[in-house]
PDB file of N, CA and C in Angstrom:
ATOM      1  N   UNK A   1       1.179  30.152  36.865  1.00  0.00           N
ATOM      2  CA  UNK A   1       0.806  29.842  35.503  1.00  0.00           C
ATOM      3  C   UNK A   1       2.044  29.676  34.626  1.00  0.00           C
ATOM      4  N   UNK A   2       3.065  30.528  34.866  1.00  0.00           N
ATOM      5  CA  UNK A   2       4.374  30.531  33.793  1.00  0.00           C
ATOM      6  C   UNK A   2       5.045  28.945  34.798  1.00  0.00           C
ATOM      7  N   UNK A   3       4.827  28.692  35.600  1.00  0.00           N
ATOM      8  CA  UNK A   3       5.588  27.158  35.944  1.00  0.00           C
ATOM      9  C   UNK A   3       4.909  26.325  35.158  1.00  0.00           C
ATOM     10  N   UNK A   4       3.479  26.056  35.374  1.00  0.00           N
ATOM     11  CA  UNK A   4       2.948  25.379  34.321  1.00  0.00           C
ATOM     12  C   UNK A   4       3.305  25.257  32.695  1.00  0.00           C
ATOM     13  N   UNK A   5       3.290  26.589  32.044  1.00  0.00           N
ATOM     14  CA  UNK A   5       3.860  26.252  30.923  1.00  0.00           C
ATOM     15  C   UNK A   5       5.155  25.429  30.197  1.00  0.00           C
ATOM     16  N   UNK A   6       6.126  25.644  31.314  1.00  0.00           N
ATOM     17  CA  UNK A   6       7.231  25.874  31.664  1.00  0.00           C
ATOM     18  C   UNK A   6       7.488  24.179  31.666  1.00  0.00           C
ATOM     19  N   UNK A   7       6.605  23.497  32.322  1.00  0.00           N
ATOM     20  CA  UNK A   7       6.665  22.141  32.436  1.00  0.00           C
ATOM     21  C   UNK A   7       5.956  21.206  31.389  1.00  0.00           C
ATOM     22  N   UNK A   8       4.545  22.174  31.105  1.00  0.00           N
ATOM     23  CA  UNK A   8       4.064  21.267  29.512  1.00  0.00           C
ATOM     24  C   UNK A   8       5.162  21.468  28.526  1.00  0.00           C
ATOM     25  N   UNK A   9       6.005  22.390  28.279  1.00  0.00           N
ATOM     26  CA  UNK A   9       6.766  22.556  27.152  1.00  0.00           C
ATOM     27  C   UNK A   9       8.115  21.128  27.953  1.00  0.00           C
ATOM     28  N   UNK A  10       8.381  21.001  28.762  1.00  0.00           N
ATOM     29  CA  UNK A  10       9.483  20.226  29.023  1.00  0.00           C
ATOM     30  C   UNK A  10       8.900  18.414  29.049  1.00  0.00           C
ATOM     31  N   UNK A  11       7.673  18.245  29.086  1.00  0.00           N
ATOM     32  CA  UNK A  11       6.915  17.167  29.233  1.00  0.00           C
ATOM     33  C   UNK A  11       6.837  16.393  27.398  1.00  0.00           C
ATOM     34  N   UNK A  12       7.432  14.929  27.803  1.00  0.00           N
ATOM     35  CA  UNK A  12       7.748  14.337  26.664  1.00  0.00           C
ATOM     36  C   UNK A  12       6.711  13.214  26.288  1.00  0.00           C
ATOM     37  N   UNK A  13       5.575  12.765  26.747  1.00  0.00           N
ATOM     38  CA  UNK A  13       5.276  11.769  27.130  1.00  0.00           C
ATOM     39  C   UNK A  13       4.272  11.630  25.768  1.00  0.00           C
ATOM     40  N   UNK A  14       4.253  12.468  25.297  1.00  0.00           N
ATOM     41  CA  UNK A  14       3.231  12.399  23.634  1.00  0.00           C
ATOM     42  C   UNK A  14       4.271  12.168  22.322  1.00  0.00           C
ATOM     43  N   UNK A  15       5.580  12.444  23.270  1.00  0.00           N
ATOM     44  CA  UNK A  15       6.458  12.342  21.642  1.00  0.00           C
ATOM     45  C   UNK A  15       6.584  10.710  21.084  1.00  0.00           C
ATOM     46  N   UNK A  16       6.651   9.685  22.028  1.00  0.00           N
ATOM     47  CA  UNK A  16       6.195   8.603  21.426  1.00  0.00           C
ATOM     48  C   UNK A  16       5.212   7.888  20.834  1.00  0.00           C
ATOM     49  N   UNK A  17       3.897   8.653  21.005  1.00  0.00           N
ATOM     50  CA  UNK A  17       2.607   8.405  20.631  1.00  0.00           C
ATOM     51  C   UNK A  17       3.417   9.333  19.387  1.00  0.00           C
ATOM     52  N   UNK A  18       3.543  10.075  19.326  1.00  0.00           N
ATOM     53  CA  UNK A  18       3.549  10.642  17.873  1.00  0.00           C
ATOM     54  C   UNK A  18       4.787   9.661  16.775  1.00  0.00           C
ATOM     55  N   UNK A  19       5.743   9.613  17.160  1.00  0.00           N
ATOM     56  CA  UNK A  19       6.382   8.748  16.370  1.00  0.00           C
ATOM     57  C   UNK A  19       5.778   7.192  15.875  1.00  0.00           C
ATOM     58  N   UNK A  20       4.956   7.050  16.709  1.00  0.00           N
ATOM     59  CA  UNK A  20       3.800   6.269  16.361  1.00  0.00           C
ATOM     60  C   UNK A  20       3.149   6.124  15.202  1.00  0.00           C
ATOM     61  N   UNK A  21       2.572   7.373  15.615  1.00  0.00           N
ATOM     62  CA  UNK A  21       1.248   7.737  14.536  1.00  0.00           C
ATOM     63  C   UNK A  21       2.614   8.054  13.054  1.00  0.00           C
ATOM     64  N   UNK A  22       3.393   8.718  13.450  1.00  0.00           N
ATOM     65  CA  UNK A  22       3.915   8.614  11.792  1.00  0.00           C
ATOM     66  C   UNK A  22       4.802   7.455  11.104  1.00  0.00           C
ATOM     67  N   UNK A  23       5.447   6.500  11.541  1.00  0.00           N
ATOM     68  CA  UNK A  23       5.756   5.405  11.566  1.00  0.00           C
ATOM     69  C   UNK A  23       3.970   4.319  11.093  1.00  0.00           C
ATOM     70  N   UNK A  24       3.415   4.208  11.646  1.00  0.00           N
ATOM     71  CA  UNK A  24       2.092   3.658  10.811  1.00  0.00           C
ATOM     72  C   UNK A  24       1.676   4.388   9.670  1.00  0.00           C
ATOM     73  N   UNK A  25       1.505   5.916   9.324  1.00  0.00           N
ATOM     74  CA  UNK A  25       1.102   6.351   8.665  1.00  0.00           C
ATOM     75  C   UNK A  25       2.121   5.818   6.973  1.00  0.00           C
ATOM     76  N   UNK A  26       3.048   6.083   7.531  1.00  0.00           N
ATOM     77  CA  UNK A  26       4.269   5.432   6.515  1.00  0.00           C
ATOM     78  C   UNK A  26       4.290   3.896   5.929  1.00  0.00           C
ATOM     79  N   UNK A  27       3.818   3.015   7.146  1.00  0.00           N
ATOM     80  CA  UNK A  27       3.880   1.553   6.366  1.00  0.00           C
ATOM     81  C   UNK A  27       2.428   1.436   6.142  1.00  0.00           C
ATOM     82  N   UNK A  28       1.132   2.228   6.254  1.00  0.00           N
ATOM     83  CA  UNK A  28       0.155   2.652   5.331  1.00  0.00           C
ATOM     84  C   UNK A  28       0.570   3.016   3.932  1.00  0.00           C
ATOM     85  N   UNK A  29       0.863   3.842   4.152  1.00  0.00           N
ATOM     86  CA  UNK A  29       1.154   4.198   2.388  1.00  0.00           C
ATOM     87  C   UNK A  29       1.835   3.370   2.041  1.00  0.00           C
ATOM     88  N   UNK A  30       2.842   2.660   2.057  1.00  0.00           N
ATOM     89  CA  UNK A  30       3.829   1.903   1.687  1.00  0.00           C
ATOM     90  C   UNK A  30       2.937   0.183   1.138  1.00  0.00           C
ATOM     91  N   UNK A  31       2.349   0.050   2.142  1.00  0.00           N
ATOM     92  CA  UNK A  31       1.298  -0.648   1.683  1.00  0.00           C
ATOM     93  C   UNK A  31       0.003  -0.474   0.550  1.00  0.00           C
ATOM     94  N   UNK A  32      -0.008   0.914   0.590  1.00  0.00           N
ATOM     95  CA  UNK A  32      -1.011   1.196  -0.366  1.00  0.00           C
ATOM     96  C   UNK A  32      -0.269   1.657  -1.917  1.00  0.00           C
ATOM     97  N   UNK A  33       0.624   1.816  -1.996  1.00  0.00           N
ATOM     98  CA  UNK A  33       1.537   1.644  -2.962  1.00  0.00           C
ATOM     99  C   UNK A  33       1.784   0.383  -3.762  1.00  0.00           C
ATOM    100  N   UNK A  34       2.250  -0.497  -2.534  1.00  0.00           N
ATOM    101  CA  UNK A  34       2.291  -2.486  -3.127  1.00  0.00           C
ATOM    102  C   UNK A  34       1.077  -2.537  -3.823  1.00  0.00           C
ATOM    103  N   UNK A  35       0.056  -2.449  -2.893  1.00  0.00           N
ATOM    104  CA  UNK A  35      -1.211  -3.138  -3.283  1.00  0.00           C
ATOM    105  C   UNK A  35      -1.599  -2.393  -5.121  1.00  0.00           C
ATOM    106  N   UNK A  36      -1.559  -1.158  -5.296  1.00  0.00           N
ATOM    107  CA  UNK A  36      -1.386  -0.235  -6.596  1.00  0.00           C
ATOM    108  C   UNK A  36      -0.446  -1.159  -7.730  1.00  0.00           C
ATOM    109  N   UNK A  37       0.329  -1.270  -7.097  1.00  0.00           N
ATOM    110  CA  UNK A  37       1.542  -1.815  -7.995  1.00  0.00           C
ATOM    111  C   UNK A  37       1.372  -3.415  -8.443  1.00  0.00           C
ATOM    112  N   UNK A  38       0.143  -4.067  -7.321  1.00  0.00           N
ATOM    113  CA  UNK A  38       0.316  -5.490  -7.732  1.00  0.00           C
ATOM    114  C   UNK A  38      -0.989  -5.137  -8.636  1.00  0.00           C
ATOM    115  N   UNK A  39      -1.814  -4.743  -8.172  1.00  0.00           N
ATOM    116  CA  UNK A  39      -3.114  -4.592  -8.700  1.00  0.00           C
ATOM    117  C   UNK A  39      -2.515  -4.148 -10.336  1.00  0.00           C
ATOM    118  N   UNK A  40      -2.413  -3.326 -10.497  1.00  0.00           N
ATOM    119  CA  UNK A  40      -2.066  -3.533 -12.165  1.00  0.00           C
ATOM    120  C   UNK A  40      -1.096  -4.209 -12.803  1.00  0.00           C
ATOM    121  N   UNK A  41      -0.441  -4.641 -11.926  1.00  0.00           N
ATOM    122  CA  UNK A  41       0.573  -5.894 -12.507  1.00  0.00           C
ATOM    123  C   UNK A  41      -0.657  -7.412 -13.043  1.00  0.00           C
ATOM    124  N   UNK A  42      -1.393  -7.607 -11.962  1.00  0.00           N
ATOM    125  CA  UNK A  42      -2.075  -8.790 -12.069  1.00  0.00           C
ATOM    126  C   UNK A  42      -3.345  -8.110 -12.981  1.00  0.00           C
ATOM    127  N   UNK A  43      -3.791  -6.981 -13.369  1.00  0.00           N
ATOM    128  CA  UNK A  43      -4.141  -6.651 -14.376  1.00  0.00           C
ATOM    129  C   UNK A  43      -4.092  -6.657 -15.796  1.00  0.00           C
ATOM    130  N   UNK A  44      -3.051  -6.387 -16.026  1.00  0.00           N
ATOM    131  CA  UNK A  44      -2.029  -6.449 -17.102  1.00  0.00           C
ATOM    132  C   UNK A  44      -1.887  -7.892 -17.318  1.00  0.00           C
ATOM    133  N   UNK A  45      -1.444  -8.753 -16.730  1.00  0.00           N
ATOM    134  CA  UNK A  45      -1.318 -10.556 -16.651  1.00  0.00           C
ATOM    135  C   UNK A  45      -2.983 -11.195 -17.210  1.00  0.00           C
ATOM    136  N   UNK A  46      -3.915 -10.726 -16.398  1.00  0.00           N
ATOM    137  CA  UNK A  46      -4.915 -11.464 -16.714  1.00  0.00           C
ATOM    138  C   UNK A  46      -5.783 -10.991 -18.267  1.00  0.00           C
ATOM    139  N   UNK A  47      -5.248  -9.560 -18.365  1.00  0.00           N
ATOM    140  CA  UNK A  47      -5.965  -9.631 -20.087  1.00  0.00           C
ATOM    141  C   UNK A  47      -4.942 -10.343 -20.773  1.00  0.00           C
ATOM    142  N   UNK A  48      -3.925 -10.355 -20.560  1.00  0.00           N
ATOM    143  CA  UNK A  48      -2.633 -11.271 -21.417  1.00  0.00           C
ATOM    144  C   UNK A  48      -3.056 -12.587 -21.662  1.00  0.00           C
ATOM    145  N   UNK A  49      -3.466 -12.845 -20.816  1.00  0.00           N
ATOM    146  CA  UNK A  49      -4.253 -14.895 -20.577  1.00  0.00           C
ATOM    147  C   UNK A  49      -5.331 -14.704 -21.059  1.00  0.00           C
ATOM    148  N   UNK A  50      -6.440 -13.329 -20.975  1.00  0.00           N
ATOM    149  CA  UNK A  50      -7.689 -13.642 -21.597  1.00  0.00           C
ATOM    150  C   UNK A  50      -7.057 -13.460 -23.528  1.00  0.00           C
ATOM    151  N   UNK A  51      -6.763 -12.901 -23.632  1.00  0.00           N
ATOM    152  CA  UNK A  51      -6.340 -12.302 -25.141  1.00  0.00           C
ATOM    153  C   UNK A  51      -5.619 -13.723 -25.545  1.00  0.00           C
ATOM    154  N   UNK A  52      -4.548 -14.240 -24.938  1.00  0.00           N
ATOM    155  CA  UNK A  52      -3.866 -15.837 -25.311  1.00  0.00           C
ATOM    156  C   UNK A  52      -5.322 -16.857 -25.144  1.00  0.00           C
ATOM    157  N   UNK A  53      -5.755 -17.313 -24.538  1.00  0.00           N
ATOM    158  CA  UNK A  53      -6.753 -18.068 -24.395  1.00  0.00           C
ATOM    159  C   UNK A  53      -8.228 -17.906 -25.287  1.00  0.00           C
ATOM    160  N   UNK A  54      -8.020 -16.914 -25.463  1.00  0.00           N
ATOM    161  CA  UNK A  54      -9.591 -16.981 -27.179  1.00  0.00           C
ATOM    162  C   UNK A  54      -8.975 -16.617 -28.391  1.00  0.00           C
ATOM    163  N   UNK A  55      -7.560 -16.772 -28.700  1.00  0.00           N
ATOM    164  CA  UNK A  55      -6.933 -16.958 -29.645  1.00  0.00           C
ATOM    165  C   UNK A  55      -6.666 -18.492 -29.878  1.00  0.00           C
ATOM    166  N   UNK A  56      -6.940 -19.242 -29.126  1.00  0.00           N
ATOM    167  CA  UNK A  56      -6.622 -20.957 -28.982  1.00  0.00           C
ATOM    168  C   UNK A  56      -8.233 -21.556 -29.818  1.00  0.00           C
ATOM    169  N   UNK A  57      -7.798 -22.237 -30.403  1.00  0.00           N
ATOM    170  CA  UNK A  57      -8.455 -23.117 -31.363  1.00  0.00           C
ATOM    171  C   UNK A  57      -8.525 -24.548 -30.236  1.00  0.00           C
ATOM    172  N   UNK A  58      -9.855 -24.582 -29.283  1.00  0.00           N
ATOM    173  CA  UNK A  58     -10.022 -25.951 -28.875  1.00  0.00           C
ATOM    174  C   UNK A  58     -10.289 -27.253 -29.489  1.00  0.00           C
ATOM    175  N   UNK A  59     -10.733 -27.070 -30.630  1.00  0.00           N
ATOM    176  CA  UNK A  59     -11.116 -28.280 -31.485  1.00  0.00           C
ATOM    177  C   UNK A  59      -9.740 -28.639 -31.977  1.00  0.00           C
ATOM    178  N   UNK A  60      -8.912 -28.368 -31.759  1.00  0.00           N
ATOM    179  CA  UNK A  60      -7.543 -28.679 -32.430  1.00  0.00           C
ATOM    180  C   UNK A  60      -7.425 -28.926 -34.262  1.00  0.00           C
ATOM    181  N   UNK A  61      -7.732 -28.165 -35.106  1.00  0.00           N
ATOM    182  CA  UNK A  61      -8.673 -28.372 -36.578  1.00  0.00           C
ATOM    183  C   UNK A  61      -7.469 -27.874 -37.306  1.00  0.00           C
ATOM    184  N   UNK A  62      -6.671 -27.322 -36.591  1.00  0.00           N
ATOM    185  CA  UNK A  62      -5.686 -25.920 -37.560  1.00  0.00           C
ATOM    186  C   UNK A  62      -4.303 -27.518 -37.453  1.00  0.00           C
ATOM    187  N   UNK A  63      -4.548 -28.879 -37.101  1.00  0.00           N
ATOM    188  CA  UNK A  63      -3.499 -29.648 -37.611  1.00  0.00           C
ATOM    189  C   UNK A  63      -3.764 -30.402 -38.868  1.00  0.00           C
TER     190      UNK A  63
END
């Protein structure tokens, strides 16, 4: 039984599955960050255009 342990503790074969899993977990967030960051950017932009655009006089009257 103590050889067994002895060899799961020396056995590497999950440490790349794990650098894995945290390497994705990272360009997850990293991605979910962009997406945060565009999302209220293009937020911010489109009330700017709605607020400019019903301030516009289409009949053109104000010449």
């Amino acid at each position: 039984m103590t050889n067994f342990f002895k060899n799961f503790r020396k056995n590497e074969d999950g440490a790349v599955t794990v650098d894995w899993v945290v390497l994705t977990a990272a360009v997850v967030a990293l991605a979910g960050a962009a997406y945060t960051s565009i999302e209220t950017g293009s937020t911010a932009l489109t009330a700017s255009t709605s607020t400019f655009l019903s301030d516009q006089d289409p009949s053109g009257g104000g010449e």
